[in-house]
PDB file of N, CA and C in Angstrom:
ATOM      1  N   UNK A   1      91.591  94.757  97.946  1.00  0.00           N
ATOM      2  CA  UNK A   1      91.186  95.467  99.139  1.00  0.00           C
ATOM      3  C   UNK A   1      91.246  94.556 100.366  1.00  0.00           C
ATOM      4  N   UNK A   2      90.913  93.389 100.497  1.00  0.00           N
ATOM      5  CA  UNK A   2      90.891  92.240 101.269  1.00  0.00           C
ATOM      6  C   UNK A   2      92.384  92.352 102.017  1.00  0.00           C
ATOM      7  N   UNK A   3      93.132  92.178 100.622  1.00  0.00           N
ATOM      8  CA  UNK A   3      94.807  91.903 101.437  1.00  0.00           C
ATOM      9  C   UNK A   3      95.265  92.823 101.707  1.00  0.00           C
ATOM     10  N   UNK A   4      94.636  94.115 101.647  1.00  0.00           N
ATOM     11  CA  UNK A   4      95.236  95.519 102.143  1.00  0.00           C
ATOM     12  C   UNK A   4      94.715  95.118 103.627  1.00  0.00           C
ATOM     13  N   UNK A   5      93.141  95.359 104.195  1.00  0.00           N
ATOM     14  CA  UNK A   5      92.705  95.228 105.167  1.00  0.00           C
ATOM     15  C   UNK A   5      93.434  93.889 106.278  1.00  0.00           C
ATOM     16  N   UNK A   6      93.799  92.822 105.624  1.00  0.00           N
ATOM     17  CA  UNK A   6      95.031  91.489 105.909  1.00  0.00           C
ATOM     18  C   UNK A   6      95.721  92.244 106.537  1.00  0.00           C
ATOM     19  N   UNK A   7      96.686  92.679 105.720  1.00  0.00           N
ATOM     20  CA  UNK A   7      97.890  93.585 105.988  1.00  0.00           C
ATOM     21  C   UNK A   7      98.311  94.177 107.228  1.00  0.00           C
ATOM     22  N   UNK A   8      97.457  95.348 107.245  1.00  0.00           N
ATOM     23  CA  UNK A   8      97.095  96.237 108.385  1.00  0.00           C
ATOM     24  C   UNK A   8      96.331  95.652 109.543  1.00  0.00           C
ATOM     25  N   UNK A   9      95.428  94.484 109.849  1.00  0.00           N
ATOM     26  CA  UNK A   9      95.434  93.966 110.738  1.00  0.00           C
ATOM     27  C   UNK A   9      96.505  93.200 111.454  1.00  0.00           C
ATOM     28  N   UNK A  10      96.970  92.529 110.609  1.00  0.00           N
ATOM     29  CA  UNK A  10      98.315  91.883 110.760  1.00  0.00           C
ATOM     30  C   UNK A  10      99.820  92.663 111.725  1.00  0.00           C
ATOM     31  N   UNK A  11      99.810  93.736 110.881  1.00  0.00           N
ATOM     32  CA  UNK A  11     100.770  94.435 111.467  1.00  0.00           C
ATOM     33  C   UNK A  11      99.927  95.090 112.441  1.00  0.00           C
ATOM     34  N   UNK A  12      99.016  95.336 112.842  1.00  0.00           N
ATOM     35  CA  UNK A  12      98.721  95.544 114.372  1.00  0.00           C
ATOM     36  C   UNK A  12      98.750  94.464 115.028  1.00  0.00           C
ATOM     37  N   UNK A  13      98.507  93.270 114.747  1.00  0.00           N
ATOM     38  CA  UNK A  13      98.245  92.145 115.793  1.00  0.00           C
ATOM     39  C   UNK A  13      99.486  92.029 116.062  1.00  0.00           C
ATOM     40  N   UNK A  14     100.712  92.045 114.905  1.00  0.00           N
ATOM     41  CA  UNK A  14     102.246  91.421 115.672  1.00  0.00           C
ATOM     42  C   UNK A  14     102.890  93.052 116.372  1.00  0.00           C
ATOM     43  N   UNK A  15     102.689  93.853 115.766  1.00  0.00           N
ATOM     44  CA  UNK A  15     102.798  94.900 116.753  1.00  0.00           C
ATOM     45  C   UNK A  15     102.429  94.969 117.934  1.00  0.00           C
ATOM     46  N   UNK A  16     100.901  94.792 118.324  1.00  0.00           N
ATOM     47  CA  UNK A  16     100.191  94.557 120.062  1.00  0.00           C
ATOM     48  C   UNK A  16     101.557  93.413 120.560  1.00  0.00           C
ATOM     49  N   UNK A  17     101.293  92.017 119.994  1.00  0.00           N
ATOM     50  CA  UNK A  17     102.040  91.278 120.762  1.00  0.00           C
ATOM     51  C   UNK A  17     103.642  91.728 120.501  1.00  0.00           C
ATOM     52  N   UNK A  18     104.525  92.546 120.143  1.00  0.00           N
ATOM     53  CA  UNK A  18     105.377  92.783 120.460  1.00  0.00           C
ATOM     54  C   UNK A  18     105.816  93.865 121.263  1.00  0.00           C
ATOM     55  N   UNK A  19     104.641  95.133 121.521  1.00  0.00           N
ATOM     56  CA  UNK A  19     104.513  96.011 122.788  1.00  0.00           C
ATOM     57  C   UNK A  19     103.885  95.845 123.931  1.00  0.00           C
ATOM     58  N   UNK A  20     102.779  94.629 123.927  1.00  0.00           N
ATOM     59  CA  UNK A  20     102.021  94.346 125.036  1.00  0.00           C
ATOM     60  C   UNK A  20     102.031  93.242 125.804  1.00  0.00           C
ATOM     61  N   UNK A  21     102.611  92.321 124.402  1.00  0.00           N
ATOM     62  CA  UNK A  21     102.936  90.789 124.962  1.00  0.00           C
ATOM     63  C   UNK A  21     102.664  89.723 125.534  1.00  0.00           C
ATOM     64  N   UNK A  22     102.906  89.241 126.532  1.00  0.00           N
ATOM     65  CA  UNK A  22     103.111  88.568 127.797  1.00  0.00           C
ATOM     66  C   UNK A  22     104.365  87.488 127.211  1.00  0.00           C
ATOM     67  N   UNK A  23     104.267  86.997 125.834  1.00  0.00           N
ATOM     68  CA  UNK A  23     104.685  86.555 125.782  1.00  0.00           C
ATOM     69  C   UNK A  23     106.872  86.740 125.204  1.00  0.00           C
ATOM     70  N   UNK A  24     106.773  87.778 125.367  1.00  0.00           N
ATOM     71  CA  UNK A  24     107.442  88.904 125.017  1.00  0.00           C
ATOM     72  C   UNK A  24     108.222  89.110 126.042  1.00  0.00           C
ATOM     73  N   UNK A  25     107.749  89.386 127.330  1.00  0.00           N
ATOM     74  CA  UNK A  25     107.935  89.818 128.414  1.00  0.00           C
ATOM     75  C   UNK A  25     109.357  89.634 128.875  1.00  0.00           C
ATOM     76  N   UNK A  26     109.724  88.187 128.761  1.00  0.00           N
ATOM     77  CA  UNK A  26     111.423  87.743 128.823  1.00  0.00           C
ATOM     78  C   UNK A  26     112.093  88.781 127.806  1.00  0.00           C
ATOM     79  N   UNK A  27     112.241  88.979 126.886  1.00  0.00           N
ATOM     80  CA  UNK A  27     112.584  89.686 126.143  1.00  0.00           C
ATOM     81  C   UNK A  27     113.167  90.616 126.323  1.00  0.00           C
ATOM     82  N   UNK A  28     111.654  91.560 126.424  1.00  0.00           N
ATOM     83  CA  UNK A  28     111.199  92.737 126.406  1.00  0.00           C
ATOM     84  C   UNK A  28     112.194  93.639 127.480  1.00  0.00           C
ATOM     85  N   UNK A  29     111.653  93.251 128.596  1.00  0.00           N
ATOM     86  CA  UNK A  29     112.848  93.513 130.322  1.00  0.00           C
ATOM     87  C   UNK A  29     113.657  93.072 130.243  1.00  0.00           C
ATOM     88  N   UNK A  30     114.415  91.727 129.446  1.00  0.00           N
ATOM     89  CA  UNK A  30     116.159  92.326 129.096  1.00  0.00           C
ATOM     90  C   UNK A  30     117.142  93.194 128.199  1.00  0.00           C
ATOM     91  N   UNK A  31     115.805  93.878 127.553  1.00  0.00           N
ATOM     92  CA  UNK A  31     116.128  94.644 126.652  1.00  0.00           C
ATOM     93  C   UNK A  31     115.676  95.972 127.422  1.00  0.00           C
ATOM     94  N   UNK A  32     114.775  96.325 127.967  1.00  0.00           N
ATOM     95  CA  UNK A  32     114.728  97.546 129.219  1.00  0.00           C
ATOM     96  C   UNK A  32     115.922  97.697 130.110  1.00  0.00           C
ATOM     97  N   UNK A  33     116.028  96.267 130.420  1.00  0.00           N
ATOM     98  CA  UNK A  33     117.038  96.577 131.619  1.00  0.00           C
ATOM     99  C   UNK A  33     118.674  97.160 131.104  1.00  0.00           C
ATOM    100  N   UNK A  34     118.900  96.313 130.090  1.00  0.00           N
ATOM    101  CA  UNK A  34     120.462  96.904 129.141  1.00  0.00           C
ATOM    102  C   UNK A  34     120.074  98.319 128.542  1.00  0.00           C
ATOM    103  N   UNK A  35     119.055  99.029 128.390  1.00  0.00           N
ATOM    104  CA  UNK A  35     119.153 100.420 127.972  1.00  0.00           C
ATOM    105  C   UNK A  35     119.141 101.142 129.168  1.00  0.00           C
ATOM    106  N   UNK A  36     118.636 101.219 130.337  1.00  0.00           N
ATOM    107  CA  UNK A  36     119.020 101.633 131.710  1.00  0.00           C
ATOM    108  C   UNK A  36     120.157 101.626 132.601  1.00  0.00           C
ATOM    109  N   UNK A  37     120.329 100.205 132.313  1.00  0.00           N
ATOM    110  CA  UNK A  37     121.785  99.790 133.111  1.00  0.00           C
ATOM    111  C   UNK A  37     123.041  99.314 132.584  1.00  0.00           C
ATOM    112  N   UNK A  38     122.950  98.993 131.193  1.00  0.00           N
ATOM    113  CA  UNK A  38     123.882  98.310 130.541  1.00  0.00           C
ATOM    114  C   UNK A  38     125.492  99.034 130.117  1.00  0.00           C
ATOM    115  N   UNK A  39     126.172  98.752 130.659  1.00  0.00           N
ATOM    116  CA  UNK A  39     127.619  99.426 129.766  1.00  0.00           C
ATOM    117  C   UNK A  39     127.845  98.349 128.863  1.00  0.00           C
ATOM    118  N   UNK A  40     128.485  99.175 127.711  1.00  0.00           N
ATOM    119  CA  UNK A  40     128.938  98.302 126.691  1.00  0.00           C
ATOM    120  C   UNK A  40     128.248  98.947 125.633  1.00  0.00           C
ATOM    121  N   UNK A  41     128.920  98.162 124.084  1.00  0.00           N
ATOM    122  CA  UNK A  41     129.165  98.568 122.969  1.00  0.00           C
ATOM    123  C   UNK A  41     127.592  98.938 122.414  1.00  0.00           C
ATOM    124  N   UNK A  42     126.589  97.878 123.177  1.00  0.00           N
ATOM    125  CA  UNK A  42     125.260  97.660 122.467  1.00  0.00           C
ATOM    126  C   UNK A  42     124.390  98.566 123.072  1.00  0.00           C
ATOM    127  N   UNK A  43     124.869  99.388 123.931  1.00  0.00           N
ATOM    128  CA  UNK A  43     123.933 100.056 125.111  1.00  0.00           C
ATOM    129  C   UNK A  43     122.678 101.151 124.188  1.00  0.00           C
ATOM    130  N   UNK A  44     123.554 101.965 123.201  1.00  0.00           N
ATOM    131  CA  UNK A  44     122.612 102.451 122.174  1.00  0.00           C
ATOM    132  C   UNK A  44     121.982 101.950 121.154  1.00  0.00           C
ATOM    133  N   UNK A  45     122.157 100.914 121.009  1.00  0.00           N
ATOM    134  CA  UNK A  45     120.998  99.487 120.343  1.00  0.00           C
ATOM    135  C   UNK A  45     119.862  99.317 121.270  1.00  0.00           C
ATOM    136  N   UNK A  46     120.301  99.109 122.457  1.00  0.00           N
ATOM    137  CA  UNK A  46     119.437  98.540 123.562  1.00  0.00           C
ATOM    138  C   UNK A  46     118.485  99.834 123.907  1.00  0.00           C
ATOM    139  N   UNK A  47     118.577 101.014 123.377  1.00  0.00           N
ATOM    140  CA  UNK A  47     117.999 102.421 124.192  1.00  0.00           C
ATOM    141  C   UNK A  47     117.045 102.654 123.237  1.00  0.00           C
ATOM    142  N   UNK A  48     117.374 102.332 121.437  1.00  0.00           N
ATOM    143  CA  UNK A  48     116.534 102.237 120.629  1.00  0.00           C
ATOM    144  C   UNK A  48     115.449 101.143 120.500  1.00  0.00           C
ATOM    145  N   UNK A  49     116.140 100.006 120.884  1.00  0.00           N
ATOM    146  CA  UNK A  49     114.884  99.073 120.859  1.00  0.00           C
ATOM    147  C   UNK A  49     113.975  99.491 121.948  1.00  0.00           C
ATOM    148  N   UNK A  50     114.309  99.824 123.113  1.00  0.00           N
ATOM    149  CA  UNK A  50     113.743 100.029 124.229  1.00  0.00           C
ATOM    150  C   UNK A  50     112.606 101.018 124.287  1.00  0.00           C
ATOM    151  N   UNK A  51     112.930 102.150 123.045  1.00  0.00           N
ATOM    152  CA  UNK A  51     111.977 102.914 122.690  1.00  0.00           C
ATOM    153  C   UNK A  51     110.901 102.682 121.499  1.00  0.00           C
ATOM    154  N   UNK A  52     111.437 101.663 121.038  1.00  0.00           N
ATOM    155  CA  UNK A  52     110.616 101.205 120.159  1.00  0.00           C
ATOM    156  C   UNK A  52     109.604 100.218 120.704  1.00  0.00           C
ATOM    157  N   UNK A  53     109.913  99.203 121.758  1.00  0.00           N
ATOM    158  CA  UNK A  53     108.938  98.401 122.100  1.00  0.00           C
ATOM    159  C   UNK A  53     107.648  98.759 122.868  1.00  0.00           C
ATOM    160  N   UNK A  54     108.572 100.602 123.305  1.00  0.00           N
ATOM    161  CA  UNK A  54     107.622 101.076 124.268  1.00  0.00           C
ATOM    162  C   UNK A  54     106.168 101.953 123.805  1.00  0.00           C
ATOM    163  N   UNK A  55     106.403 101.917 122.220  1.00  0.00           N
ATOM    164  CA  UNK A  55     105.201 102.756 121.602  1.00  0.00           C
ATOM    165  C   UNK A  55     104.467 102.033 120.231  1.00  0.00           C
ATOM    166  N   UNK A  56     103.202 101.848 120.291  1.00  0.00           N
ATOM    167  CA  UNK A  56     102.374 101.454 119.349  1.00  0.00           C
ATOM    168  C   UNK A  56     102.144 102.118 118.296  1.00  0.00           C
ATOM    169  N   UNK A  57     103.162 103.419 117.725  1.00  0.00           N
ATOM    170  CA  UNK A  57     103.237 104.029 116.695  1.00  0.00           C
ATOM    171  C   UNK A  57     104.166 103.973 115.922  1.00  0.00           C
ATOM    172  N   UNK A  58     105.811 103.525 117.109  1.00  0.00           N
ATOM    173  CA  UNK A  58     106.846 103.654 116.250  1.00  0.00           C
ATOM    174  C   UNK A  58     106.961 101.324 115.908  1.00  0.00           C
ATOM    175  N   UNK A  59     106.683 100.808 116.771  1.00  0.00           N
ATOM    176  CA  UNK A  59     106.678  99.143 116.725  1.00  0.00           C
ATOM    177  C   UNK A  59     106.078  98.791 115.211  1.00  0.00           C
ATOM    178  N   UNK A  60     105.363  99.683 114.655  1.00  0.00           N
ATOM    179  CA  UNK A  60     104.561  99.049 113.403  1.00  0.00           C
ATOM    180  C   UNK A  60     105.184  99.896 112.295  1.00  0.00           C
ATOM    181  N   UNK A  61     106.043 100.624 112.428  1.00  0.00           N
ATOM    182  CA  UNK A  61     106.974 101.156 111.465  1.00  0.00           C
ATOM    183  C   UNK A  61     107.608 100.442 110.919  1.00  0.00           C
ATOM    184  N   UNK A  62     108.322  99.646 111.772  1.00  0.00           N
ATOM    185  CA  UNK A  62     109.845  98.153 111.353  1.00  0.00           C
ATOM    186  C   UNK A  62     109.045  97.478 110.777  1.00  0.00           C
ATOM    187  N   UNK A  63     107.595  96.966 111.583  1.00  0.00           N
ATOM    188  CA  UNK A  63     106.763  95.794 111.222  1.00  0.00           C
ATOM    189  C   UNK A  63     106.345  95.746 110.018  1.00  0.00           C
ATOM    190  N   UNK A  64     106.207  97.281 109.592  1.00  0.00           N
ATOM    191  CA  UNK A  64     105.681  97.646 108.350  1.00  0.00           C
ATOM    192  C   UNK A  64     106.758  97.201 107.321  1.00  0.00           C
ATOM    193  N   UNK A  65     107.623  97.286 107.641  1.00  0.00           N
ATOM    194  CA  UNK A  65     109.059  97.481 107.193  1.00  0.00           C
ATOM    195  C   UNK A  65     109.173  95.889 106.219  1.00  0.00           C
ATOM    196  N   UNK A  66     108.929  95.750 107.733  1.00  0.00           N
ATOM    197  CA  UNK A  66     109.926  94.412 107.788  1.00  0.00           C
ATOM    198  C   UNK A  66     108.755  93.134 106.626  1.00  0.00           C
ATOM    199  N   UNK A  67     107.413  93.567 106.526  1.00  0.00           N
ATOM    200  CA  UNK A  67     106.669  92.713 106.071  1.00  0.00           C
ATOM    201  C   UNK A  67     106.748  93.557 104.594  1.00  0.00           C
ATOM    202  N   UNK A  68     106.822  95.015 103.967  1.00  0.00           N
ATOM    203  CA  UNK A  68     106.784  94.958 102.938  1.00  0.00           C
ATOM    204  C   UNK A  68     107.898  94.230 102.311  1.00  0.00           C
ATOM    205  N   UNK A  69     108.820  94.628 102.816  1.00  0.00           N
ATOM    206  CA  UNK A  69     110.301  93.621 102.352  1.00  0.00           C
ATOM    207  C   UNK A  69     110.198  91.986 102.241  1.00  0.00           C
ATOM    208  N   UNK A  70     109.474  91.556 103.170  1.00  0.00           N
ATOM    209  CA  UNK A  70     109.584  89.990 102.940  1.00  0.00           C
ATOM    210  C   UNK A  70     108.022  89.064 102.873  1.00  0.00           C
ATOM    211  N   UNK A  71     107.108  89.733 103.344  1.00  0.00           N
ATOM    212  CA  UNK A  71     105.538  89.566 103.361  1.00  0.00           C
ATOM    213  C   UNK A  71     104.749  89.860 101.802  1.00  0.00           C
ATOM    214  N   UNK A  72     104.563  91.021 101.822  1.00  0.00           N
ATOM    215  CA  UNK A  72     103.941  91.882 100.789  1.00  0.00           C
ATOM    216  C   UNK A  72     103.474  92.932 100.915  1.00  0.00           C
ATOM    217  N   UNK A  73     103.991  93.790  99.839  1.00  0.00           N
ATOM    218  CA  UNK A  73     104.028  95.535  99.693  1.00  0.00           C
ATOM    219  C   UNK A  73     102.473  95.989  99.371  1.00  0.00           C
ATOM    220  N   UNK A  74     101.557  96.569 100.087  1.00  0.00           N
ATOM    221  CA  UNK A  74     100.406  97.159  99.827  1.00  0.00           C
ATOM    222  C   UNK A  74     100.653  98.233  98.470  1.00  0.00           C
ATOM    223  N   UNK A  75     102.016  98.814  99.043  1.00  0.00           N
ATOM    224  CA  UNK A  75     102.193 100.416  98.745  1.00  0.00           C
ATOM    225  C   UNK A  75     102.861  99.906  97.228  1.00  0.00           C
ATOM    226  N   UNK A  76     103.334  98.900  97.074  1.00  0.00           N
ATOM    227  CA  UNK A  76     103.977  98.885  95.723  1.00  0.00           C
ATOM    228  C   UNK A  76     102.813  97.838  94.817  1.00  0.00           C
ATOM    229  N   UNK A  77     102.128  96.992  95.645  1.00  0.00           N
ATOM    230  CA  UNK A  77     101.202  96.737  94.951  1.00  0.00           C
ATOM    231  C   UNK A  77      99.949  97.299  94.094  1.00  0.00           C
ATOM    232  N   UNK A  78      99.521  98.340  95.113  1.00  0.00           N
ATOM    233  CA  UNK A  78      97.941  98.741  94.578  1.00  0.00           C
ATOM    234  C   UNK A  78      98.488 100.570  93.798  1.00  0.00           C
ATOM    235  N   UNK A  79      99.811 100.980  94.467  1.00  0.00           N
ATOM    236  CA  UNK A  79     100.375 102.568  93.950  1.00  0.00           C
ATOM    237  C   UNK A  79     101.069 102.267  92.889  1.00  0.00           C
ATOM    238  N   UNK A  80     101.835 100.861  93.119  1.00  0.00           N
ATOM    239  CA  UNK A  80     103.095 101.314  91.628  1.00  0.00           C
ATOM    240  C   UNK A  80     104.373 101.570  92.267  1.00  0.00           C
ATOM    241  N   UNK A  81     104.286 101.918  93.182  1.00  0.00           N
ATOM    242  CA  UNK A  81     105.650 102.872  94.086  1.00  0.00           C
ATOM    243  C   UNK A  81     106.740 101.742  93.617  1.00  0.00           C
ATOM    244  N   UNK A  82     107.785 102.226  93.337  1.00  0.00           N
ATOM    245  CA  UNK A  82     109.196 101.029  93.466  1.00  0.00           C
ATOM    246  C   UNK A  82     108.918 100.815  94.481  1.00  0.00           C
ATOM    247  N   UNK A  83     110.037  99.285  94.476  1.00  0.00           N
ATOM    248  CA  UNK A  83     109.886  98.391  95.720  1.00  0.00           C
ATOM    249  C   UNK A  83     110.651  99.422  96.589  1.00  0.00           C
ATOM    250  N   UNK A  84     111.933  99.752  96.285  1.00  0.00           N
ATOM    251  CA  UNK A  84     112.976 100.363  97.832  1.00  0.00           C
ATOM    252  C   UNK A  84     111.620 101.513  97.999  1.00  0.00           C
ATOM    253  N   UNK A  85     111.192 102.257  97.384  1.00  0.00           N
ATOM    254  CA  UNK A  85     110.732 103.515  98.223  1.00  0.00           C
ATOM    255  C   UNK A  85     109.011 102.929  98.996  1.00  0.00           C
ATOM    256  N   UNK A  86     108.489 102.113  98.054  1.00  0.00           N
ATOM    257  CA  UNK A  86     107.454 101.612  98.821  1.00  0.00           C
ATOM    258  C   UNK A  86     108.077 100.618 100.170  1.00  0.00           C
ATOM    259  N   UNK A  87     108.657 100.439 100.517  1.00  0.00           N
ATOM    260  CA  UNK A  87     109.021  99.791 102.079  1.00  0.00           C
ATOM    261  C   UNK A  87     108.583 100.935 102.790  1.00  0.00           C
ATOM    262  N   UNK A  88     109.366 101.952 102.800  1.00  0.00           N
ATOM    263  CA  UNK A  88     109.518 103.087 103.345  1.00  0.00           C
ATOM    264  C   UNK A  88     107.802 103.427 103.942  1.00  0.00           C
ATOM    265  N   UNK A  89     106.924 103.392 102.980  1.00  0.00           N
ATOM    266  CA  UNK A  89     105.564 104.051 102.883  1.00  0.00           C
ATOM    267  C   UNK A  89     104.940 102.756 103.571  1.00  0.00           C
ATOM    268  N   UNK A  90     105.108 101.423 103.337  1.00  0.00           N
ATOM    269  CA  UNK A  90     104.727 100.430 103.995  1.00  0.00           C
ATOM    270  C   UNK A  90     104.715 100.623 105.664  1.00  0.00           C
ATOM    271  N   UNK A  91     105.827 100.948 106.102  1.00  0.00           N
ATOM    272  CA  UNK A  91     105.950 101.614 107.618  1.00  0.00           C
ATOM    273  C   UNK A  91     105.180 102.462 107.840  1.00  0.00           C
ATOM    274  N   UNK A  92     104.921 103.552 106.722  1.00  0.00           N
ATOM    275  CA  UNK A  92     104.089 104.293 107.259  1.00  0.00           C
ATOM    276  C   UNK A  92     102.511 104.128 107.500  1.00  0.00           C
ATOM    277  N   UNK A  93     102.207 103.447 106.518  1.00  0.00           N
ATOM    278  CA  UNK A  93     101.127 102.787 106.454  1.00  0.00           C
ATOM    279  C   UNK A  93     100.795 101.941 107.554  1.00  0.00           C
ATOM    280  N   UNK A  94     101.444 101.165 108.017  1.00  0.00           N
ATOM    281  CA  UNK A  94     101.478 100.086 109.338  1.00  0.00           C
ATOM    282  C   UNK A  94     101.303 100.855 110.350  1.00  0.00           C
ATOM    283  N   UNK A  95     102.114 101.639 110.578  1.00  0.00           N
ATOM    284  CA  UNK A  95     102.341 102.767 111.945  1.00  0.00           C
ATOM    285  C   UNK A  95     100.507 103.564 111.812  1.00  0.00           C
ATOM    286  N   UNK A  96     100.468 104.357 110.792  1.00  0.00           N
ATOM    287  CA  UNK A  96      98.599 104.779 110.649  1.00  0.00           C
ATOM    288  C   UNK A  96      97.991 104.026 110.583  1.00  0.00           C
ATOM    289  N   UNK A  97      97.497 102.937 110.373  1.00  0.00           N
ATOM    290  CA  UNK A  97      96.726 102.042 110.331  1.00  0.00           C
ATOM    291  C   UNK A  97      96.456 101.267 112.317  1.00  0.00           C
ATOM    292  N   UNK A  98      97.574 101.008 112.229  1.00  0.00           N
ATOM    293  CA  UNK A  98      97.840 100.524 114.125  1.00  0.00           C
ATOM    294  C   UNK A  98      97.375 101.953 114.626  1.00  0.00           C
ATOM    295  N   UNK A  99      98.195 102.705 114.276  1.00  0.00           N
ATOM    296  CA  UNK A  99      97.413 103.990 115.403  1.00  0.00           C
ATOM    297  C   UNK A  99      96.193 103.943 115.595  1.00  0.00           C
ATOM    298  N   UNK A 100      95.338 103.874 114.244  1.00  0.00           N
ATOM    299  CA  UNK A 100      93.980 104.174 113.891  1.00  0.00           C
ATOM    300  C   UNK A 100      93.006 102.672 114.605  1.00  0.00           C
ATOM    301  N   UNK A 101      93.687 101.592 114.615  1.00  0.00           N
ATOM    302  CA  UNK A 101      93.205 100.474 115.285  1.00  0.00           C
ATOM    303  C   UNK A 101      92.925 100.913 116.637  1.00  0.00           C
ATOM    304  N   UNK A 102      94.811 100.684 116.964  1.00  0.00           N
ATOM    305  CA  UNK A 102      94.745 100.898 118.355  1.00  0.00           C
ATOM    306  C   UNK A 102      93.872 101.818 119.467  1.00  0.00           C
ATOM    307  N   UNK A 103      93.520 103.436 118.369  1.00  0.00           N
ATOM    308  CA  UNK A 103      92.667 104.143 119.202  1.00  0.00           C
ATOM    309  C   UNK A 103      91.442 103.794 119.804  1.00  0.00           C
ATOM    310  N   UNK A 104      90.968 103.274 118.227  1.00  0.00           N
ATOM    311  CA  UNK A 104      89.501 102.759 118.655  1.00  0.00           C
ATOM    312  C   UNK A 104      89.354 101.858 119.433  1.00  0.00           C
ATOM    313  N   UNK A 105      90.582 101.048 120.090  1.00  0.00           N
ATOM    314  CA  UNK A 105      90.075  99.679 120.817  1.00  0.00           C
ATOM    315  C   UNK A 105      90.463 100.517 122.641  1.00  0.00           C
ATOM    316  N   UNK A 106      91.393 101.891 122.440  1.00  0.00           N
ATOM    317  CA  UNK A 106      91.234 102.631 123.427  1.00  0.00           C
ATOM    318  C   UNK A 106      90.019 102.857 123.905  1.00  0.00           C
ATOM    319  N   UNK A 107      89.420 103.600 123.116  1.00  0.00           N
ATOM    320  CA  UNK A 107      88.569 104.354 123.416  1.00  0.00           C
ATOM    321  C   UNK A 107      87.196 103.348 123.572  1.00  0.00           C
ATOM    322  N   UNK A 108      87.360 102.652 123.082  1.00  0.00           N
ATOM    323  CA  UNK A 108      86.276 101.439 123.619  1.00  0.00           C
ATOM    324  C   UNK A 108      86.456 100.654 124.900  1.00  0.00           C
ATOM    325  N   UNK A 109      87.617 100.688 125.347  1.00  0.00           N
ATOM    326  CA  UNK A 109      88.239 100.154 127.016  1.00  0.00           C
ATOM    327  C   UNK A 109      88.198 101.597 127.816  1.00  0.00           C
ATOM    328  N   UNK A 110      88.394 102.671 127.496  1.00  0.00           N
ATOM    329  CA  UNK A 110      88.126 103.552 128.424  1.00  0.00           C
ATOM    330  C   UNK A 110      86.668 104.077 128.539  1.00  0.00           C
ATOM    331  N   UNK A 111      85.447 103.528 127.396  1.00  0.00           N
ATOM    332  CA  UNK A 111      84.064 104.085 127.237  1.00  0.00           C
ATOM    333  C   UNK A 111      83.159 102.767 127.937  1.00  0.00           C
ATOM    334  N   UNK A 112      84.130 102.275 128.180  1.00  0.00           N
ATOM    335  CA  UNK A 112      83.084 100.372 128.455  1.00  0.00           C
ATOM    336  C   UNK A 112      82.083 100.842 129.495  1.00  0.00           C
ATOM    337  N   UNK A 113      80.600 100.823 129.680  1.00  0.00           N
ATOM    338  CA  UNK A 113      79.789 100.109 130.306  1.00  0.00           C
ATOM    339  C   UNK A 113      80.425  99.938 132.169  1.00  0.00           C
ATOM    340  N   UNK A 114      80.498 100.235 132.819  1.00  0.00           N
ATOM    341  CA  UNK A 114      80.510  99.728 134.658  1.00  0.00           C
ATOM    342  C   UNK A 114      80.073  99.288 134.760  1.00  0.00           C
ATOM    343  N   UNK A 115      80.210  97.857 135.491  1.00  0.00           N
ATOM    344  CA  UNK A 115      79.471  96.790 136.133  1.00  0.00           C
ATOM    345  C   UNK A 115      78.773  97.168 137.410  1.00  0.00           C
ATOM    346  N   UNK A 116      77.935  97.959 138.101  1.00  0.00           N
ATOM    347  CA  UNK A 116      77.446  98.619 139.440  1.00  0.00           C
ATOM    348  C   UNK A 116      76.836  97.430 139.668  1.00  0.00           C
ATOM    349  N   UNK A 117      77.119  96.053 140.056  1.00  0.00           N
ATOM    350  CA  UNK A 117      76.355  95.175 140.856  1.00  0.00           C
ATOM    351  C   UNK A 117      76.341  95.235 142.435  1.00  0.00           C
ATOM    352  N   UNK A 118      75.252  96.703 142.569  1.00  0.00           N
ATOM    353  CA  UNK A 118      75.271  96.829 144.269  1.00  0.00           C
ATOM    354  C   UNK A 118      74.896  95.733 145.118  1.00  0.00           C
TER     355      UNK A 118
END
């Protein structure tokens, strides 16, 4: 249960820093700017990443992806699932889990307390 809860923090934390960044940022806007403005072969590479960096639901899909494949599989660990089809569910898992993070840390920045120091 530990390395499930690992897991899913994990893939939200590299998810945040790969949609929110700062450090990213170089990146990020040359990869905005070639899906807007770019001609050439990569322009629909560049339109997909571009939509991917831009949402905290679809960023933890790959992440999910990308860590059951080379990290470790929740979904094939604790279900059984084969490895190829548990990747698949790993994304999904990453993507609900970040959603489910991410809301609550919404809704705790939009519920915060006002400072009224008249």
């Amino acid at each position: 249960m530990t390395q499930l809860l690992l897991w899913m923090l994990m893939a939200y934390g590299l998810s945040n820093i790969l949609v929110y960044g700062s450090i990213f940022n170089t990146p990020r806007n040359y990869i905005f700017n070639e899906a807007d403005h770019g001609i050439g072969f990569f322009t629909d590479f560049y339109k997909f990443l571009k939509g991917m960096l831009s949402c905290m639901m679809c960023t933890p899909v790959w992440v999910g992806f990308f860590f059951g494949i080379f990290l470790y599989s929740p979904v094939h660990e604790l279900l059984g699932v084969s490895p190829f089809a548990s990747w698949f569910f790993d994304g999904m898992l990453a993507s609900g889990a970040t959603w489910a993070i991410n809301s609550i840390i919404e809704w705790f920045e939009q519920n915060r307390p006002q400072n009224n120091n008249h």
